[in-house]
Each structure stands twice: as structure tokens, then as C-alpha cells.
N, C-alpha and C. Protein backbone atom coordinates (compact mmCIF):
# COMPACT_ATOMS: atom_id res chain seq x y z
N UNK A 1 74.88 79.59 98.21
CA UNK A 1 76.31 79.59 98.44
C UNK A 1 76.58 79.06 99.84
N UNK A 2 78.00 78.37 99.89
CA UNK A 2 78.50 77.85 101.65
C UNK A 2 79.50 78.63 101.89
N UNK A 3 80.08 78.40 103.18
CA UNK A 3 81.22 78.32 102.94
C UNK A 3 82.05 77.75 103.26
N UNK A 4 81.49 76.84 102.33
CA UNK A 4 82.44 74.98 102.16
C UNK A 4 83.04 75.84 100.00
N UNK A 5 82.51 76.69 99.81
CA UNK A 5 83.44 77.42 98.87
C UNK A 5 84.46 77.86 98.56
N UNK A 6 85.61 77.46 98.24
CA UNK A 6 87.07 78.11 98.59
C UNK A 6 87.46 78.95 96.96
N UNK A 7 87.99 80.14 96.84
CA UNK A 7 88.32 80.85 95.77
C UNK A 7 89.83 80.21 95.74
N UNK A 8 89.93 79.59 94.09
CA UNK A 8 91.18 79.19 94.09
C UNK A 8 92.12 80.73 93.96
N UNK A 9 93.19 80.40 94.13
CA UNK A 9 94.44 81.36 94.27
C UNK A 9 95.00 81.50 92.59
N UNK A 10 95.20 82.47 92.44
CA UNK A 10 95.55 82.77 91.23
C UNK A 10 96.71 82.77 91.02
N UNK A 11 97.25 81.97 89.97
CA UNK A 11 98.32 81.63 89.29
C UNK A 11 99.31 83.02 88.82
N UNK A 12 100.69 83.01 88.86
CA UNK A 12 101.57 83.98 88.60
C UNK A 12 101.30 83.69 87.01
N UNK A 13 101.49 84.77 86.10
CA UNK A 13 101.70 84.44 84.53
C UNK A 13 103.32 83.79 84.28
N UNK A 14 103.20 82.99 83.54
CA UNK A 14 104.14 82.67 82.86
C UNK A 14 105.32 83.34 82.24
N UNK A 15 106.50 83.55 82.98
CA UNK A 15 107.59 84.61 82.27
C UNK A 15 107.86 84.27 80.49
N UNK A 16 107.70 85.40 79.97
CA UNK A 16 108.41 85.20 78.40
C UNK A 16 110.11 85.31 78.54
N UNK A 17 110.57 85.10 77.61
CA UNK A 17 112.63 84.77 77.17
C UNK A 17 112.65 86.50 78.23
N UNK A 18 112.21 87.61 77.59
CA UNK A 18 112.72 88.56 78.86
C UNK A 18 112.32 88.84 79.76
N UNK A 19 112.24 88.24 80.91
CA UNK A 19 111.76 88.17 82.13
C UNK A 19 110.34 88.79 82.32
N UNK A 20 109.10 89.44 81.46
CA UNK A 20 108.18 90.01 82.21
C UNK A 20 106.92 88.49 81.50
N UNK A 21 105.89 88.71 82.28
CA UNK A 21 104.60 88.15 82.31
C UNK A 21 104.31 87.79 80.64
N UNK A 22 103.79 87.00 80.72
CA UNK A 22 103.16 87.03 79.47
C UNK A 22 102.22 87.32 78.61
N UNK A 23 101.21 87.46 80.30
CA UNK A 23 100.44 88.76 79.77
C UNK A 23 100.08 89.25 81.54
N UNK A 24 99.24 90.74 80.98
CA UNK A 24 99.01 91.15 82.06
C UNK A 24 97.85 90.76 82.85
N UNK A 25 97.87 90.83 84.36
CA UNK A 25 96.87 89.90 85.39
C UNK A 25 95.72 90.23 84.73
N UNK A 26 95.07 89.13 84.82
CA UNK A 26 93.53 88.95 84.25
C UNK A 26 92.69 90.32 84.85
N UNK A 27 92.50 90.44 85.96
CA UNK A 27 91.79 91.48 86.02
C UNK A 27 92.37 92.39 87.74
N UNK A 28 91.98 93.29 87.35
CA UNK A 28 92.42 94.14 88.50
C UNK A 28 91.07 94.48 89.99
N UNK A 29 91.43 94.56 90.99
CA UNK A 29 89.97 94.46 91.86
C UNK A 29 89.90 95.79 92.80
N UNK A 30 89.29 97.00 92.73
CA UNK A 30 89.70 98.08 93.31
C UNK A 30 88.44 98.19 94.10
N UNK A 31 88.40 99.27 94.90
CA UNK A 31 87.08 99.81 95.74
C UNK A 31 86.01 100.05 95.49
N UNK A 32 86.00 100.89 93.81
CA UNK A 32 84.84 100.91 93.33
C UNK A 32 84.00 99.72 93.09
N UNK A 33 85.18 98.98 92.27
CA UNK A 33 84.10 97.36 91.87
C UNK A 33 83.67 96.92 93.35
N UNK A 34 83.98 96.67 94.78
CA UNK A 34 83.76 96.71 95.29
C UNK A 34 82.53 96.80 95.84
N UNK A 35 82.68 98.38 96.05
CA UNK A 35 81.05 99.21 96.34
C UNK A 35 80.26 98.80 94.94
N UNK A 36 80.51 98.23 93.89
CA UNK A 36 79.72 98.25 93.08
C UNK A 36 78.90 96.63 93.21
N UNK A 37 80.01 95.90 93.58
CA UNK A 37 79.28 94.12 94.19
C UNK A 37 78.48 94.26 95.20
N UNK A 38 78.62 95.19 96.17
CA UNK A 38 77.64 95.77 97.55
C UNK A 38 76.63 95.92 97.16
N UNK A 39 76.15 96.63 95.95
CA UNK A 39 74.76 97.21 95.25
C UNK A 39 74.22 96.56 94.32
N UNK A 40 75.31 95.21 93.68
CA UNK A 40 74.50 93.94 93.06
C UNK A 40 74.04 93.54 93.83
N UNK A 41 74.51 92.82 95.14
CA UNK A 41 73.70 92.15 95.84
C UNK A 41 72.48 92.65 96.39
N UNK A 42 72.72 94.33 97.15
CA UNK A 42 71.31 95.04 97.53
C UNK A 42 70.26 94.79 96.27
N UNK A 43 70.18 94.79 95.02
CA UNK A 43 69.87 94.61 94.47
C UNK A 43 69.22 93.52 94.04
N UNK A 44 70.09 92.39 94.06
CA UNK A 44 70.33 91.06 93.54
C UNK A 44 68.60 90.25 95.04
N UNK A 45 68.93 90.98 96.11
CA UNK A 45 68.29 90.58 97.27
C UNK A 45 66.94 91.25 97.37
N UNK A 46 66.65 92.47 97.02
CA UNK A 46 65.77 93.22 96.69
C UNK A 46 64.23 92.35 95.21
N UNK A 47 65.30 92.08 94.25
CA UNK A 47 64.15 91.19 93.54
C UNK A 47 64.32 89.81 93.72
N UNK A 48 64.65 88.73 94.50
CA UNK A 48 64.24 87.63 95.41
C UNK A 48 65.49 87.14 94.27
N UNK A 49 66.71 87.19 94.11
CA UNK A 49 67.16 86.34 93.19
C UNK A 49 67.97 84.96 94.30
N UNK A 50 67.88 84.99 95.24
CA UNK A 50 68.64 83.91 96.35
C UNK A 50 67.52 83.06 96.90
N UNK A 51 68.31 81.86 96.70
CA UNK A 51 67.36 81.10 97.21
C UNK A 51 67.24 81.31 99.28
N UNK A 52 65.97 80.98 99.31
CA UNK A 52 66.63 81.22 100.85
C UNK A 52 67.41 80.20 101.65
N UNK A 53 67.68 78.78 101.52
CA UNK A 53 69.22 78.41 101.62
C UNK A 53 70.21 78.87 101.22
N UNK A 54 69.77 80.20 100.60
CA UNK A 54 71.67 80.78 100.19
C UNK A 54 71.30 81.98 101.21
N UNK A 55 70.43 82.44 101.70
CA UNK A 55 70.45 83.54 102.32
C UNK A 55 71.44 84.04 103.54
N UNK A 56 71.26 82.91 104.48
CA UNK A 56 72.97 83.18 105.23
C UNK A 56 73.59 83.31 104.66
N UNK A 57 74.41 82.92 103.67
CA UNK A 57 75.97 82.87 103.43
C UNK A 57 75.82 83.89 102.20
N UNK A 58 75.07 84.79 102.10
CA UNK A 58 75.12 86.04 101.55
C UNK A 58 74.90 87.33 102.12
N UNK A 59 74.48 86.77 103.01
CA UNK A 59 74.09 87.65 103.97
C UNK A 59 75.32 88.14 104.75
N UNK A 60 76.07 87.17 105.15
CA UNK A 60 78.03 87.22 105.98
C UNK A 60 78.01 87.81 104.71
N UNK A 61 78.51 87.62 103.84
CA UNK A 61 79.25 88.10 102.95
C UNK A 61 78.79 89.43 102.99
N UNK A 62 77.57 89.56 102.76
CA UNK A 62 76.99 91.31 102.42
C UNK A 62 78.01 91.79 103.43
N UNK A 63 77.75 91.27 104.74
CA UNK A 63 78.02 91.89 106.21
C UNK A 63 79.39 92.10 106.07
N UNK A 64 80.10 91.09 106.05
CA UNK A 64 81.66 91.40 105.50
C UNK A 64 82.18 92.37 104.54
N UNK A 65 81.45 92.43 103.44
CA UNK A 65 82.12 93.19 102.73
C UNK A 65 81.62 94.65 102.82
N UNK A 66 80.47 95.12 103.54
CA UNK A 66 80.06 96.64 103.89
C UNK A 66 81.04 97.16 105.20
N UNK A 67 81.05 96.01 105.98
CA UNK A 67 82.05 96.49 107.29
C UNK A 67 83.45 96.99 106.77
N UNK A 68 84.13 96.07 105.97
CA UNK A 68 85.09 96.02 105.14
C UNK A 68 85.37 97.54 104.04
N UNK A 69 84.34 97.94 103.57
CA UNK A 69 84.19 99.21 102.53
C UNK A 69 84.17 100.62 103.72
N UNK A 70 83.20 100.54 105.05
CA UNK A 70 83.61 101.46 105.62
C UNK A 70 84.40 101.58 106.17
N UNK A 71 85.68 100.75 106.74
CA UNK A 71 87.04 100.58 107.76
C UNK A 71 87.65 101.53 106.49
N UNK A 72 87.42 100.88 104.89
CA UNK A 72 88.06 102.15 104.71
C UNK A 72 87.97 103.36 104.09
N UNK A 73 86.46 103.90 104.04
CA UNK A 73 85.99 104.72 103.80
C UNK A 73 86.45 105.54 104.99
N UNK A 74 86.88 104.99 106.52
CA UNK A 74 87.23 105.70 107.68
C UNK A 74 88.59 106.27 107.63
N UNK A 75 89.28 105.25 107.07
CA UNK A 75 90.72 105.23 107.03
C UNK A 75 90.98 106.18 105.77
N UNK A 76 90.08 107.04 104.81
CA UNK A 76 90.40 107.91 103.46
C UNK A 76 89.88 108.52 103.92
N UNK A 77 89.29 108.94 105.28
CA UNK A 77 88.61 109.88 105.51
C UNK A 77 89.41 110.69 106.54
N UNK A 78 90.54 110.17 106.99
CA UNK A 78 91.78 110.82 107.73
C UNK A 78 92.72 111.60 107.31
């Protein structure tokens, strides 16, 4: 992975004749799934699945997204 990668932006649904969505957002993204992508990758890194040219830019990411899970594991912990 780079990050010359950009996540496209997700599209609003399409209103039906009475104003709501047409359907509901594809998927929802909460804390758990979260902590749960944290422990694919521990995982994912644990049985050699990255090449090691991907190893930086999984590595930020790991780093990002654990720093990220405890700011608010700190902030629910108030």
C-alpha cells in the first residue's frame, strides 16, 4: 500500500418521490469494527501477509489508527 491511495468519498443515496434515500448507507463504521481492523492487521503482520514494500505504509496506518482508538478510549474514560 502508498499513500499515493486516496479513499473515494461516498456518494449521498439517491432521493425516492418522498424525500428519503433510496436505500440505507451501505455500511455503518463504529469503534468496535475499528478495534477489530487493529487486530486484523496485528494479525495480518504476525503471519508475514505484507509484502515488505508495504510495510511502511501499514505500519502509519497501524500507528494512526491505535493512537486514534486510545484518544478515545481516553475521552470514554472521563
Amino acid at each position: 500500500m502508498t499513500d499515493e491511495t486516496q479513499v473515494e468519498q461516498q456518494q449521498p443515496a439517491p432521493a425516492t418521490a418522498e424525500g428519503a434515500p433510496a436505500e440505507q448507507a451501505a455500511a455503518e463504521l463504529n469503534i468496535s469494527d475499528l478495534m477489530a481492523l487493529k487486530t486484523i492487521v496485528e494479525v495480518a503482520s504476525q503471519r508475514g501477509a505484507f509484502k515488505a514494500n508495504e510495510l511502511e505504509g501499514v505500519g502509519k496506518t497501524y500507528n494512526k489508527l491505535s493512537n486514534f482508538l486510545d484518544t478515545v478510549a481516553k475521552r470514554e474514560a472521563k
